[in-house]
Protein backbone atom coordinates (compact mmCIF):
# COMPACT_ATOMS: atom_id res chain seq x y z
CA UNK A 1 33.58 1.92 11.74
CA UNK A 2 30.01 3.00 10.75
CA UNK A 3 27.14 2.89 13.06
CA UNK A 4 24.45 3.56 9.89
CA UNK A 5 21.16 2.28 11.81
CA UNK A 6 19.05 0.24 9.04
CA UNK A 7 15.31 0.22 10.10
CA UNK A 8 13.79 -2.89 9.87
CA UNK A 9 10.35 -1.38 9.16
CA UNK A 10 9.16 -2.58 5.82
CA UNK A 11 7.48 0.88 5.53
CA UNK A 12 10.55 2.85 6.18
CA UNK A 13 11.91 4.75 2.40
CA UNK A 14 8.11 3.84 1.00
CA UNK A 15 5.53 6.55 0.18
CA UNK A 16 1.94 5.78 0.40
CA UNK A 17 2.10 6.84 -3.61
CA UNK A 18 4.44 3.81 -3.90
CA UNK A 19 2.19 1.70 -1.87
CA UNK A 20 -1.24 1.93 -3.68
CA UNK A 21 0.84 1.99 -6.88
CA UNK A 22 2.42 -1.42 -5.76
CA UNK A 23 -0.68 -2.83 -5.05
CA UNK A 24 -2.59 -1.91 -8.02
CA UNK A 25 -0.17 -2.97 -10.38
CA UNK A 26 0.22 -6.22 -8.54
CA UNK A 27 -3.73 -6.96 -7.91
CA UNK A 28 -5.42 -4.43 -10.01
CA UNK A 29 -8.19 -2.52 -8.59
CA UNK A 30 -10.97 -5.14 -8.33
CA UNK A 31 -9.07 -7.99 -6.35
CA UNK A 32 -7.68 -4.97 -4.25
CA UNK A 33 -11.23 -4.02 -3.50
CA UNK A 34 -12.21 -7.24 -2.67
CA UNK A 35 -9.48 -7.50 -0.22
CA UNK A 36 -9.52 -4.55 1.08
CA UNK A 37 -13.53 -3.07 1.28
CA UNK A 38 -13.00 0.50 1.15
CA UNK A 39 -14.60 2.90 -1.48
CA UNK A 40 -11.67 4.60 -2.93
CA UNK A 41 -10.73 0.88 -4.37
CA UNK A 42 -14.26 -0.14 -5.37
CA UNK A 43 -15.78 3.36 -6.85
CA UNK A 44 -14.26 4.62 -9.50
CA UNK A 45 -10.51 3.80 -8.21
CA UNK A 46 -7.24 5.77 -9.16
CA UNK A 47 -3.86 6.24 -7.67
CA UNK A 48 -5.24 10.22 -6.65
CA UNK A 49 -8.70 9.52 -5.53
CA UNK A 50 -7.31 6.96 -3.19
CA UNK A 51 -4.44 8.63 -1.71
CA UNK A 52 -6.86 11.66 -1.25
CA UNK A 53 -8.98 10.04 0.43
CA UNK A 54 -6.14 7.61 2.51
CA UNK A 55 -4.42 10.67 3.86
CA UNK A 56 -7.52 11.81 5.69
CA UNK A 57 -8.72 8.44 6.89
CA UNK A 58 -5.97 7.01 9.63
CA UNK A 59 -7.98 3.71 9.66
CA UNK A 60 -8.26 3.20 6.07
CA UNK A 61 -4.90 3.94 5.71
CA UNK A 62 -3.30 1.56 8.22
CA UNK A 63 -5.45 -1.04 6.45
CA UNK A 64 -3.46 -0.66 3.30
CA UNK A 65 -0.43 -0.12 5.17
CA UNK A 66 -1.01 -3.36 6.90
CA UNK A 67 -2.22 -5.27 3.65
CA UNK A 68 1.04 -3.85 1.91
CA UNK A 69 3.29 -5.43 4.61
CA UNK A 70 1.11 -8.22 3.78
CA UNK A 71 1.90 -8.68 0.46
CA UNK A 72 5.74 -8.30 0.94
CA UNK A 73 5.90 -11.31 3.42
CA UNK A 74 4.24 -13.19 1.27
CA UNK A 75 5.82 -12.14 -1.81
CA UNK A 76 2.99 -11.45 -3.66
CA UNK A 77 3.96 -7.64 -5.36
CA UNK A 78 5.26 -6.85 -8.45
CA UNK A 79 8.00 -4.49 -8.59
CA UNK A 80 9.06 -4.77 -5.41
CA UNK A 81 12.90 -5.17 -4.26
């Protein structure tokens, strides 16, 4: 009998490489800025500035965690299982 525990987190497996990826592919980087209002999406945006600058900033990246979870429930990403 297995007792594998599946986590029910929608983050669990998902790098915050595959996250911004996701959601630029899926928005591109102007609607993405518009949603969410944070430099790294507005200025100049790529997949390395912004996880630079998302792995220093806890609020800024809960925001696109958040968003990301988001976009799952309601289906809106591209790529995504």
């Amino acid at each position: 009998m297995s007792t594998e525990h599946v986590s029910k987190d929608p983050l669990h497996g998902v790098t915050l490489e595959m996250i911004v990826t996701r959601l630029a592919a899926s928005y591109g980087w102007e609607e993405l800025g518009n949603y969410i209002r944070i430099n790294c999406f507005i200025s100049n945006p790529s997949v390395q500035s912004s996880l630079k600058f998302l792995r220093k900033t806890p609020w800024a990246r809960t925001k696109v965690e958040n968003f990301y979870k988001y976009s799952l429930r309601h289906k809106k990403l591209k790529n995504s299982e």
